[in-house]
Protein backbone atom coordinates (compact mmCIF):
# COMPACT_ATOMS: atom_id res chain seq x y z
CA UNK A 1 0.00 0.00 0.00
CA UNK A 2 2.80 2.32 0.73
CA UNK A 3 4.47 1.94 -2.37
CA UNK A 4 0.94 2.32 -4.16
CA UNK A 5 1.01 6.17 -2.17
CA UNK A 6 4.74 7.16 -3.25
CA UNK A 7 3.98 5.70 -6.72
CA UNK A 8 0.47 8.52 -7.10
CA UNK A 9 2.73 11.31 -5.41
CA UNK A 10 5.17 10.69 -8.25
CA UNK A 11 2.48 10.58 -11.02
CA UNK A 12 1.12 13.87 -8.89
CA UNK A 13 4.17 15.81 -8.69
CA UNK A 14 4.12 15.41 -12.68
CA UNK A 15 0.89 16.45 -13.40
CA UNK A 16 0.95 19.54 -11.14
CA UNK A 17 3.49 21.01 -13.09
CA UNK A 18 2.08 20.33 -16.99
CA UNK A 19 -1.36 21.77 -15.57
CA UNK A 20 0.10 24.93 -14.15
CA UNK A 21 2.51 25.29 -16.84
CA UNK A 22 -0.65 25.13 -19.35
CA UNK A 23 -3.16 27.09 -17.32
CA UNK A 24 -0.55 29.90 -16.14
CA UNK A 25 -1.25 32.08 -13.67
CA UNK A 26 -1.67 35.67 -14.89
CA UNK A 27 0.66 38.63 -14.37
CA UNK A 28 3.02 39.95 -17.75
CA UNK A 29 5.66 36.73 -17.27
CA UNK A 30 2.69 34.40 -18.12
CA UNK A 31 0.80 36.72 -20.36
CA UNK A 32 3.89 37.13 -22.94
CA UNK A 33 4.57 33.12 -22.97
CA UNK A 34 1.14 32.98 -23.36
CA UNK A 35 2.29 35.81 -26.87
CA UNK A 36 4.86 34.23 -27.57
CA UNK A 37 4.49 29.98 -27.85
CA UNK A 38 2.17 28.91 -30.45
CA UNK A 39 -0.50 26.69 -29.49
CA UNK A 40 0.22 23.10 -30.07
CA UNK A 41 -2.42 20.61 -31.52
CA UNK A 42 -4.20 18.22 -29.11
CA UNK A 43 -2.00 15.23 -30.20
CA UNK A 44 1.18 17.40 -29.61
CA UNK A 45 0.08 18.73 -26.31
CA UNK A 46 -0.62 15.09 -24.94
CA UNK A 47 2.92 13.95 -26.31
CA UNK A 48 4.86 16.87 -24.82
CA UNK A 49 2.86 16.83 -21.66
CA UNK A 50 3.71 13.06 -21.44
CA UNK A 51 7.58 14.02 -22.02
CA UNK A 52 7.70 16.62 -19.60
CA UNK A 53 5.85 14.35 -16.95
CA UNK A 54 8.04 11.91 -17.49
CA UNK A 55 11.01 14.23 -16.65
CA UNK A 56 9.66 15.51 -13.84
CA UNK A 57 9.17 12.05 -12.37
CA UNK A 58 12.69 10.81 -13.05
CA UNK A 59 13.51 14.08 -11.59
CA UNK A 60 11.35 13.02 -7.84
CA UNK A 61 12.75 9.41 -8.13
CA UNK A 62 16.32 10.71 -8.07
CA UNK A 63 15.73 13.66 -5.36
CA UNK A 64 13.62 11.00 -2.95
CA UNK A 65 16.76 8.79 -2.88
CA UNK A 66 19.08 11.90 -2.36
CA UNK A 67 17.15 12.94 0.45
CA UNK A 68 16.95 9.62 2.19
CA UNK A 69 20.48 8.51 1.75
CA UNK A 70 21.02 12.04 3.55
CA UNK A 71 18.88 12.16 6.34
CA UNK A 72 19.63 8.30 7.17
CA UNK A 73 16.25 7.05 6.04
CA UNK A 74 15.35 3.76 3.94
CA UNK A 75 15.91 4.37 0.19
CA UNK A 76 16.32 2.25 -2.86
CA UNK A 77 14.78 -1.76 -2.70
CA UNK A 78 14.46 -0.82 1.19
CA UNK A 79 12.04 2.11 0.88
CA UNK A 80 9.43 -0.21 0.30
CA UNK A 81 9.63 -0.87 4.34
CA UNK A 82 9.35 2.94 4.41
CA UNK A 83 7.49 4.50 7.69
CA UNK A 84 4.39 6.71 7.18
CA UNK A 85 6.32 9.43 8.74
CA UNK A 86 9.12 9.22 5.91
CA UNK A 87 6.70 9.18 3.63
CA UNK A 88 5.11 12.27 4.32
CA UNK A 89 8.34 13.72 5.19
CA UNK A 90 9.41 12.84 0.94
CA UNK A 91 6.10 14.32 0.17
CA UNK A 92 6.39 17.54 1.65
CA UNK A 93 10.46 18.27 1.91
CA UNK A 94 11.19 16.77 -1.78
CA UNK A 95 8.06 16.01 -4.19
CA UNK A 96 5.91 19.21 -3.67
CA UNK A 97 9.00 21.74 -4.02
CA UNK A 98 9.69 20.15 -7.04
CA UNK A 99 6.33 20.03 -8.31
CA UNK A 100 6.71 24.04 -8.26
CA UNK A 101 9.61 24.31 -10.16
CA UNK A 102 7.90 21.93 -12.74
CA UNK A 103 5.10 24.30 -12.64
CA UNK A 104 7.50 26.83 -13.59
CA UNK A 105 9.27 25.17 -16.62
CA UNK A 106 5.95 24.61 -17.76
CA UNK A 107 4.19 27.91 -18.19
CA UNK A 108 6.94 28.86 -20.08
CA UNK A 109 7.23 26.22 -22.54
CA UNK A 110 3.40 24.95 -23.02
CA UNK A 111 -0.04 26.58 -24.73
CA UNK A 112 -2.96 24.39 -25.33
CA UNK A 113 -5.31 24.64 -27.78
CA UNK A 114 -8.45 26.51 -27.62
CA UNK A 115 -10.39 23.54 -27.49
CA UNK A 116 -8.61 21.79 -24.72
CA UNK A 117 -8.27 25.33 -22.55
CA UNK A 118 -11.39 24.48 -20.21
CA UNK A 119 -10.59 20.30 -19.59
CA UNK A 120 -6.96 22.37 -19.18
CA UNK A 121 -8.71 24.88 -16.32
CA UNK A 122 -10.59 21.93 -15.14
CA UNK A 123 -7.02 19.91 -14.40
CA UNK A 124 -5.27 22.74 -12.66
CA UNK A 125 -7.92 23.40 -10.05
CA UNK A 126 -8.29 19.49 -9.79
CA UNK A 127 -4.17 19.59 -8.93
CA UNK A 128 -4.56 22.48 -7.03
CA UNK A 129 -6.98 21.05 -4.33
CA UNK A 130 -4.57 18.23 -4.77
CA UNK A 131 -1.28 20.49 -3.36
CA UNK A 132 -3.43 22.73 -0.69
CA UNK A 133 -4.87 19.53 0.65
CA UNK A 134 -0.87 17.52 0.76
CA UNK A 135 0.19 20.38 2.35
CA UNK A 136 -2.08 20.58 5.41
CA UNK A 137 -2.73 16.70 5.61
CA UNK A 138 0.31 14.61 4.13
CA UNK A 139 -1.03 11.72 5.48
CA UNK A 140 -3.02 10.76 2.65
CA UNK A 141 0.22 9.36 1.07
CA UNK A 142 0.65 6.37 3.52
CA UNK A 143 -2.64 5.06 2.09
CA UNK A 144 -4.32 5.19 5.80
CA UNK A 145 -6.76 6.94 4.99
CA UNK A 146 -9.58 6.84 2.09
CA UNK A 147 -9.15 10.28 0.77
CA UNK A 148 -6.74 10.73 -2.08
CA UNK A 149 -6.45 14.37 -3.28
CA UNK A 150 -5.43 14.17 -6.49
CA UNK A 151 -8.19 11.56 -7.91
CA UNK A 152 -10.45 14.01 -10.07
CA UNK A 153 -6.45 15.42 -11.57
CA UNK A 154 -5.56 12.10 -12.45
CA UNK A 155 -8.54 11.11 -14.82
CA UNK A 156 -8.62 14.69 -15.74
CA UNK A 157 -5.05 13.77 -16.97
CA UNK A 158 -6.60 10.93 -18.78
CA UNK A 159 -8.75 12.49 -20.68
CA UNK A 160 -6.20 14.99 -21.95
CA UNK A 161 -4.70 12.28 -23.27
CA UNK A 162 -1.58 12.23 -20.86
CA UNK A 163 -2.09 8.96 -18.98
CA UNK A 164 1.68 9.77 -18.03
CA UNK A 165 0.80 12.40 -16.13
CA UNK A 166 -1.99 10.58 -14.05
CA UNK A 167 -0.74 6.70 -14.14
CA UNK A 168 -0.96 5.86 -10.20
């Protein structure tokens, strides 16, 4: 079950950033990417957001073990025996901070098109209830519990075609 938890938080982490990076969030830094990339088809924004999720996640897997190996913790075919504790601590310290800077990257490098711009809208607040609510309950990750935050992001991420992004 743990493993199942670390394994969404990856898939998460990866689809927080392509939905932020697609939706932006306003000011003149977002509104002249917004100018300046051309929007992509539907088949070309699935495949890039795929790429880019895929980054991000090798990205977690490599920071997770980083972390560990410093702070003394399980990592590698031993994190499966991983305590809740460590988990949350990975969620919070490691996976959401880089979930940010994969927000980031994205707004800069992504535009939808028109007809995907509301499923688009629809993903980022889906992720976004997904981060506030990992940040004041990371307990979710353990799998003790029956909520999981980021449920409605990940078929969201489905139907945009970017199972990547929303594999658990």
């Amino acid at each position: 079950m743990r493993f199942r938890g670390l394994r969404i938080v990856f898939a998460v982490g990866a689809a927080v950033s392509l939905a932020v990076a697609i939706v932006g969030c306003g000011g003149s830094h977002a509104e002249s990417a917004a100018e300046t990339v051309p929007r992509m088809t539907k088949a070309r924004l699935a495949e890039k957001l795929g790429e880019v999720c895929q980054e991000h996640t090798d990205r977690q897997v490599v920071a997770i073990e980083r972390f560990d190996k410093r702070h003394g913790l399980l990592y590698g075919p031993a994190h499966e025996k991983a305590s809740d504790a460590q988990l949350e601590k990975e969620l919070v310290a490691v996976i959401l901070p880089i979930v940010r800077d994969n927000i980031h990257d994205l707004k800069s490098k992504l535009r939808p098109p028109v007809s995907q711009e509301t499923k688009l809208v629809a993903f980022y607040e889906a992720l976004e209830y997904g981060i506030e609510f990992s940040e004041k309950d990371p307990s979710w990750v353990t799998g003790s519990t029956a909520t999981e935050p980021f449920k409605r992001a990940r078929s969201l991420s489905w139907a945009l075609g970017t199972p990547l992004c929303g594999q658990a």
